[in-house]
Protein backbone atom coordinates (compact mmCIF):
# COMPACT_ATOMS: atom_id res chain seq x y z
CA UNK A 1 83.79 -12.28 53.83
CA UNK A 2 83.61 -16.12 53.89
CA UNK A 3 84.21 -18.28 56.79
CA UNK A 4 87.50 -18.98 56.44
CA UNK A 5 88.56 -15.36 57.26
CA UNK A 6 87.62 -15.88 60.77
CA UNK A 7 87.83 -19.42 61.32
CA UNK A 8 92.04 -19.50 62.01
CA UNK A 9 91.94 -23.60 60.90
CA UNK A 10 91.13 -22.26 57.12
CA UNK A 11 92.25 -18.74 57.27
CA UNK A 12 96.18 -20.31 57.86
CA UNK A 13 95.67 -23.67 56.14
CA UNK A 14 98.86 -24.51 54.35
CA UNK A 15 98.44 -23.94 50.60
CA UNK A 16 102.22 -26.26 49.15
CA UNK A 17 102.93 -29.28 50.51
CA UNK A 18 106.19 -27.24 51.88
CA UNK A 19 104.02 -25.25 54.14
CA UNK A 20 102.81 -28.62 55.89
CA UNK A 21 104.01 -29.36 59.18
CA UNK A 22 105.37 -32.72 58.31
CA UNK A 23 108.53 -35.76 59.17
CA UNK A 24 111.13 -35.05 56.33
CA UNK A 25 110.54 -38.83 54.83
CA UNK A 26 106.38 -38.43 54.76
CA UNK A 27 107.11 -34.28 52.87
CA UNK A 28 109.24 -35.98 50.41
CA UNK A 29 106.89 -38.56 49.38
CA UNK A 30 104.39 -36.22 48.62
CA UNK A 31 107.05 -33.85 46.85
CA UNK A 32 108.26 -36.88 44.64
CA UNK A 33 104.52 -36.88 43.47
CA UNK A 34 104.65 -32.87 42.56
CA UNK A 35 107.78 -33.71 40.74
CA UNK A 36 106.24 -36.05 38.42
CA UNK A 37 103.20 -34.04 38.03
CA UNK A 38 100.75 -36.68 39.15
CA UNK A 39 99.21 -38.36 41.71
CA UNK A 40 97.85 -42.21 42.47
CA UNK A 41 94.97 -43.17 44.29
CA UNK A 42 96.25 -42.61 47.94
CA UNK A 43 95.17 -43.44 51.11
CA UNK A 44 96.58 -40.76 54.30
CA UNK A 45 96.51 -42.61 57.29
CA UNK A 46 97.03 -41.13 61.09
CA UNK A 47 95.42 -39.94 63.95
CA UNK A 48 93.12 -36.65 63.64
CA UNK A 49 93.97 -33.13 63.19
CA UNK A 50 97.71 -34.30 61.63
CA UNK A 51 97.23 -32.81 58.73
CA UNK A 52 96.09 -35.15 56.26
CA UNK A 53 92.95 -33.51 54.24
CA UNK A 54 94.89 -30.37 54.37
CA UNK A 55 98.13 -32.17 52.46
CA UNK A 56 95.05 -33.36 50.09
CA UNK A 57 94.36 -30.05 49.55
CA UNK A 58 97.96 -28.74 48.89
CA UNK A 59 98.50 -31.23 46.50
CA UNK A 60 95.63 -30.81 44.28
CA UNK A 61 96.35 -26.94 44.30
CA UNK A 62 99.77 -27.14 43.29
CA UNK A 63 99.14 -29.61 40.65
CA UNK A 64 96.29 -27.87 39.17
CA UNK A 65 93.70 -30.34 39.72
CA UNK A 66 90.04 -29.71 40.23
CA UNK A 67 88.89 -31.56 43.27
CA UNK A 68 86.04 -32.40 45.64
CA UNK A 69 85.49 -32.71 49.04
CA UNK A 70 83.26 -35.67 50.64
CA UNK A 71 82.94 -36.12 54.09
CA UNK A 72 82.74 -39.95 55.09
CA UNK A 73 81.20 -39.04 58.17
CA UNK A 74 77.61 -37.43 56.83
CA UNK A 75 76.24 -41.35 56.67
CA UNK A 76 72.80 -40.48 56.25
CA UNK A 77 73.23 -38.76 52.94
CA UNK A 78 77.00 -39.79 51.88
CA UNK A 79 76.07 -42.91 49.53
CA UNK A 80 73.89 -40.88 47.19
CA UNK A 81 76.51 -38.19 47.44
CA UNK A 82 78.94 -40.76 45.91
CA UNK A 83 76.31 -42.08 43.38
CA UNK A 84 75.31 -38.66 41.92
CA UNK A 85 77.62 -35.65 42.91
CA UNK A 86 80.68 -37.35 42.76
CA UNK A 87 79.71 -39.64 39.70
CA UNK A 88 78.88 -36.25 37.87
CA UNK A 89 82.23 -34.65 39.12
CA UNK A 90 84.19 -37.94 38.16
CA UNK A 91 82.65 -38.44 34.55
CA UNK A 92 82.67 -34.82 33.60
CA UNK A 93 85.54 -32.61 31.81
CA UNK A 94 87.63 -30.24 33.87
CA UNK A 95 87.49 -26.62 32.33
CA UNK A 96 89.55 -24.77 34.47
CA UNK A 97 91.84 -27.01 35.92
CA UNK A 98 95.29 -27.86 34.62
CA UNK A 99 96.19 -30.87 35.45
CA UNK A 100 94.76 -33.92 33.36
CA UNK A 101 93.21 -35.95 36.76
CA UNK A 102 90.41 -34.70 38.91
CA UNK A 103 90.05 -35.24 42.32
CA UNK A 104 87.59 -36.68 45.18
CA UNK A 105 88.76 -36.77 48.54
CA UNK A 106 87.13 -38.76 50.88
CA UNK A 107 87.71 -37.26 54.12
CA UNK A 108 87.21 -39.67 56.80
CA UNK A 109 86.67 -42.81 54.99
CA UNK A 110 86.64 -45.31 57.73
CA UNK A 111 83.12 -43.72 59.27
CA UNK A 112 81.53 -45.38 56.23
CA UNK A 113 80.32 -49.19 55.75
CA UNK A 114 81.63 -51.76 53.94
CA UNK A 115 78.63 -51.64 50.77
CA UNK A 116 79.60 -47.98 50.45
CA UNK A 117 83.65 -48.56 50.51
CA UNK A 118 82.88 -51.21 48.15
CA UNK A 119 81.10 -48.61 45.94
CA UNK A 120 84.10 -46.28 46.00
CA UNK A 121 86.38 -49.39 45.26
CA UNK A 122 83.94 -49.55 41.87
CA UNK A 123 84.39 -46.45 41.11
CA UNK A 124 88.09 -46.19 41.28
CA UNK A 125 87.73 -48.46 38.48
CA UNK A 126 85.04 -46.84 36.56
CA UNK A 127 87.02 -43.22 36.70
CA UNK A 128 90.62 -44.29 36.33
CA UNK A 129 90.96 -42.21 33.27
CA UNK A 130 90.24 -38.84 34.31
CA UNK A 131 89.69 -39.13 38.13
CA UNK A 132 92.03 -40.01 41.43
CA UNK A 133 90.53 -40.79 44.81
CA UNK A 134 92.67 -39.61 47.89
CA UNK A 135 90.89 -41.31 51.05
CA UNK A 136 91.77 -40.31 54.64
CA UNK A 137 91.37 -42.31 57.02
CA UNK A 138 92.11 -41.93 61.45
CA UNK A 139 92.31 -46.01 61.37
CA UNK A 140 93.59 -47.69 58.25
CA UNK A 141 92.55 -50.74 59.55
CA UNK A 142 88.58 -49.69 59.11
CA UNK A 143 89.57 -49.51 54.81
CA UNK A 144 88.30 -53.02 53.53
CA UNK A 145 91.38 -54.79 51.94
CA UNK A 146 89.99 -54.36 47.81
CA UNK A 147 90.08 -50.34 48.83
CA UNK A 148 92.95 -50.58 50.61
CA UNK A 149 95.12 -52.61 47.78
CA UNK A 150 94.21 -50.39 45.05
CA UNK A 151 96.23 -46.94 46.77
CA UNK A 152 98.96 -45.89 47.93
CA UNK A 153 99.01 -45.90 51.23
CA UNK A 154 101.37 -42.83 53.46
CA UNK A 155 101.16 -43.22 57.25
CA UNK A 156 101.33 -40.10 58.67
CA UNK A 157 103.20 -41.69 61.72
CA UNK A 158 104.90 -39.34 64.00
CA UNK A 159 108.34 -41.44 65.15
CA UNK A 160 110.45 -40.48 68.17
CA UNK A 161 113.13 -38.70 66.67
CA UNK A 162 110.58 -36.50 64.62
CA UNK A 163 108.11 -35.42 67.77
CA UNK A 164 110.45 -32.50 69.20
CA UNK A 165 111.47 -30.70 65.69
CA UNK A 166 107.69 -31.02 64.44
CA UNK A 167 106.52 -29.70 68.17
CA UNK A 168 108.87 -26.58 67.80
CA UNK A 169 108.16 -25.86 64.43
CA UNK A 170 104.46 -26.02 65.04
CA UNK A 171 104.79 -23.91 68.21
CA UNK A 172 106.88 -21.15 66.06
CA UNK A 173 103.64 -21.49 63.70
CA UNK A 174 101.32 -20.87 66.13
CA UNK A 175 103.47 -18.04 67.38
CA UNK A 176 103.47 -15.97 64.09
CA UNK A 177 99.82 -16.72 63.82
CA UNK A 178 98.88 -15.58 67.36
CA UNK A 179 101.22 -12.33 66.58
CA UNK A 180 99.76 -11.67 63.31
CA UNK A 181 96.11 -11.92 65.07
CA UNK A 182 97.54 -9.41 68.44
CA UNK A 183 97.17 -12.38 70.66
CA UNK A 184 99.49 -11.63 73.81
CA UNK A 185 99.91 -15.15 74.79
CA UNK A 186 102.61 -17.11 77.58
CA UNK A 187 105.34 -18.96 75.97
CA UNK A 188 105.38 -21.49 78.52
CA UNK A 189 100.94 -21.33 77.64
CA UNK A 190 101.55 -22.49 74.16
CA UNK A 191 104.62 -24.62 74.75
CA UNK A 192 101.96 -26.86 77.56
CA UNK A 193 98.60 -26.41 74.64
CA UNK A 194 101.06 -27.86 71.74
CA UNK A 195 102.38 -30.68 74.18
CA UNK A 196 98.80 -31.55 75.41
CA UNK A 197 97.51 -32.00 72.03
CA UNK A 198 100.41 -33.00 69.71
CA UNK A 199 100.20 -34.11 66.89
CA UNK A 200 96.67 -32.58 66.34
CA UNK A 201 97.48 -29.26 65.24
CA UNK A 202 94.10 -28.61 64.45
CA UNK A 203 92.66 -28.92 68.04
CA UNK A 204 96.07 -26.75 69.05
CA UNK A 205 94.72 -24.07 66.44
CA UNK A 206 91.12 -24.73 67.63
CA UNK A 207 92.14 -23.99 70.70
CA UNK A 208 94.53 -21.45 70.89
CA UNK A 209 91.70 -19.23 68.78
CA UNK A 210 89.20 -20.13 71.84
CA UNK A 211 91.48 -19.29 74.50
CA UNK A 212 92.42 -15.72 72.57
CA UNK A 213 88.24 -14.27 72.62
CA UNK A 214 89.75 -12.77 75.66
CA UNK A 215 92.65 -10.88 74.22
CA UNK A 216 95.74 -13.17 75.82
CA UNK A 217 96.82 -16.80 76.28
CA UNK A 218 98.08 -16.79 80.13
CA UNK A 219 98.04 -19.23 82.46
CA UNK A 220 94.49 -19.26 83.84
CA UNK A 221 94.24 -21.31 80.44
CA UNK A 222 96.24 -23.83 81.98
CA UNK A 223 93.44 -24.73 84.99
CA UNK A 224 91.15 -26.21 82.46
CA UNK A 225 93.35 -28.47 80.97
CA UNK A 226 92.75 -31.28 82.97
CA UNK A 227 88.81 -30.59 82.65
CA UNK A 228 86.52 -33.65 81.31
CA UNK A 229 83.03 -32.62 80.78
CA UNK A 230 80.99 -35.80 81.46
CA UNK A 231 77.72 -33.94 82.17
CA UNK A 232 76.72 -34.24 78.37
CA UNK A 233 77.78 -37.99 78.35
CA UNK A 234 76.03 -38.77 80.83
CA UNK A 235 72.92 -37.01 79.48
CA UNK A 236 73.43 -39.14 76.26
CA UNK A 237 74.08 -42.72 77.97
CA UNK A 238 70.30 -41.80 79.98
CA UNK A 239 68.75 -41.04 76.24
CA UNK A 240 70.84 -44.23 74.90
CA UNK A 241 71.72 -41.22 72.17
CA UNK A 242 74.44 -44.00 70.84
CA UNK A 243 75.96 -41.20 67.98
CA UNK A 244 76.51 -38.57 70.67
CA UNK A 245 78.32 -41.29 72.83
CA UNK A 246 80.61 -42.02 69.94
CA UNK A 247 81.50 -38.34 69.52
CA UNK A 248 81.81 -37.92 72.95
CA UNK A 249 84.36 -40.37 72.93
CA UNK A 250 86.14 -39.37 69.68
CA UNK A 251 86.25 -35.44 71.32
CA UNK A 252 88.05 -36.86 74.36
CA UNK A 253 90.38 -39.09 73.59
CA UNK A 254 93.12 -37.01 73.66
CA UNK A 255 93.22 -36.87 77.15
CA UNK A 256 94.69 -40.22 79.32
CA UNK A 257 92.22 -42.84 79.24
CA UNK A 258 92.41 -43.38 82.77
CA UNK A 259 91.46 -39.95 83.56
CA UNK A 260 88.45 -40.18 81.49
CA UNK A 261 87.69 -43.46 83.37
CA UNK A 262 88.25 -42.04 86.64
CA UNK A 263 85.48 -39.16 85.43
CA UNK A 264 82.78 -41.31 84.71
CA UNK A 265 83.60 -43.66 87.80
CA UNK A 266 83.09 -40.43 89.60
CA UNK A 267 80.05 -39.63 87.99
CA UNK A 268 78.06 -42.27 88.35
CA UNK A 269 76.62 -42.53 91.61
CA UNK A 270 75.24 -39.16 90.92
CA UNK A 271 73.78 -40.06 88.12
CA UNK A 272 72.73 -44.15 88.00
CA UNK A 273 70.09 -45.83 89.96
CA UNK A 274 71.68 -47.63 93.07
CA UNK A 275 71.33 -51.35 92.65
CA UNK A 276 73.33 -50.89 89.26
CA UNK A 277 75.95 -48.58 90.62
CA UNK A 278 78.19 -51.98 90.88
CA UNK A 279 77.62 -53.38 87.42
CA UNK A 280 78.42 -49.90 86.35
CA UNK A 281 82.03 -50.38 88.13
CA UNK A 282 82.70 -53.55 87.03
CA UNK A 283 82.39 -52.83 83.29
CA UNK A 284 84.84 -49.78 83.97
CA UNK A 285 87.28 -51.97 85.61
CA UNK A 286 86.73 -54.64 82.88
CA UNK A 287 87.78 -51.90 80.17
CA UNK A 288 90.02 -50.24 81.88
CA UNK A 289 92.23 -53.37 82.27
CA UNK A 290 91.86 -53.72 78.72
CA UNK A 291 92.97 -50.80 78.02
CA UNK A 292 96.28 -51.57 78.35
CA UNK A 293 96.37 -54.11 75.74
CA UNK A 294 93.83 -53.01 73.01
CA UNK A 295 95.29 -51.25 69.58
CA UNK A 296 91.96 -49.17 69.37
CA UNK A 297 91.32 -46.67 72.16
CA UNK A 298 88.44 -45.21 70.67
CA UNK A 299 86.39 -49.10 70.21
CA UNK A 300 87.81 -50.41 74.20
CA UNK A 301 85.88 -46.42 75.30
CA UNK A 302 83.06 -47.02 73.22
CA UNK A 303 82.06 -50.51 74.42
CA UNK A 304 82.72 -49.64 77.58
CA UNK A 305 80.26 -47.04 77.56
CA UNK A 306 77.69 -49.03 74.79
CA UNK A 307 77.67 -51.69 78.38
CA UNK A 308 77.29 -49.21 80.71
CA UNK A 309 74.43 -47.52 78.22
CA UNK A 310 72.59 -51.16 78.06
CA UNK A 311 73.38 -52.87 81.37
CA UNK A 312 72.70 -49.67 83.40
CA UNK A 313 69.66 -47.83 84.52
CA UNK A 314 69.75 -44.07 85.29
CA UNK A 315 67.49 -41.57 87.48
């Protein structure tokens, strides 16, 4: 048995693009594609856990295409993936596959640098004839503009009108799943987990297999919603462990920013010496008023917490 028989995120992936949990304008798009059996370079913007590598997925399956996988965020080792795996992939003929295009998917493309984007935007050109590149991306604004201009670009955007029929049809997906798994769950349990975490179905899947080690979803789950662990931050601002900061941040932004704030504002007199306790609060007051006005969450946490890292000295 592989992993993907117990891990529910693969074992229920969505194999057709009609499977996908998606706004009727962004399904069609991709179903125009399938219609006229092939695919441009794309680039599948939106925030994490939408869906995006898994419509990647979907759509080289149903057209037949071989494809492979990179991960943008392995940086230590993802440039001389590009050069030599995915070179080798790219310039070789398919043998099984149907379709006359291969496939790389760059999951996660904005965690790389500029050089290596650059690189890819080379070998878009180098691979035209037998290859497609399908980058995803949480932040299309991280894709340099020669990337950028050479895809298609579909925002996985989530508009008002669309939030309430993707919600329920996501919670009657998680419903089958947890039935076909005998998972005795809460209606009003799953109803709050979807809610809490929309539109990242992933962390809603993630999560709902978590809570279910225990044989039922019931309301005791709903006591740890409001939990922020800042023990392991704090360990990793001490250490000035800057990678485990930025994950820290990326794990937790799903919850209000101000409660995350709040959480570290609490945290710190345990945990700083005292004569910096103040510089401490005045860099969370700084970014917490900008907060309000900044398009990037995730950057306005992360400075915040580089400063704190920098300025501040712990016990």
């Amino acid at each position: 048995m592989s992993m993907s028989d117990f891990i529910w995120v693969e074992k229920y992936r969505p194999k057709t693009i009609q499977e996908c949990i998606l706004p009727k304008e962004t399904k069609k798009t991709f179903q125009d594609f399938l219609n006229r059996g092939e695919i441009p370079n794309m680039l599948l913007a939106g925030p994490p856990g939408i869906g995006k590598t898994t419509v990647a997925k979907a759509l080289c399956n149903e057209l037949g295409c071989d494809y492979l996988v990179i991960n943008g965020s392995d940086e230590g080792r993802f440039l001389d993936t590009v050069r030599n795996s995915a070179k080798n992939f790219a310039s070789s003929v398919s043998l099984q596959g149907s379709s006359r295009h291969k496939v790389i998917i760059i999951d996660e493309a904005d965690n790389t640098t500029n050089d290596v984007q650059l690189l890819l935007r080379a070998s878009i050109e180098e691979f035209n004839r037998n290859c497609r590149f399908i980058f995803t991306c949480n932040y299309k604004n991280k894709i340099i503009e020669p990337l950028h201009s050479r895809c298609s670009v579909v925002e996985f955007a989530v508009k008002g009108k669309d939030k309430a029929n993707l919600a329920s049809e996501f919670y009657k997906r998680i419903q089958s799943i947890l039935e076909t798994e005998n998972v005795d769950f809460e209606p009003k349990v799953l109803i709050e987990l979807v809610k809490k975490h929309f539109p990242d179905w992933r962390r809603v899947l993630n999560e709902c297999q978590r809570y279910s080690v225990g044989g039922k979803i019931d309301s005791g789950v709903l006591a740890s919603f409001s939990d922020v662990a800042v023990e392991s931050l704090i360990k990793n601002l001490k250490e000035k462990n800057f990678p485990e900061v930025r994950k820290w941040v990326v794990n937790n932004l799903d919850n209000d920013t101000s409660v995350l704030m709040r959480r570290i504002y609490d945290s710190v007199y345990q945990s700083l010496v005292p004569s910096t306790i103040p510089a401490a609060v005045l860099v969370l007051a700084k970014y917490q008023y900008q907060g309000a006005f900044v398009a990037d969450q995730e950057i306005n946490m992360l400075a915040c917490l580089t400063e704190i890292m920098v300025e501040c000295e712990f016990k």
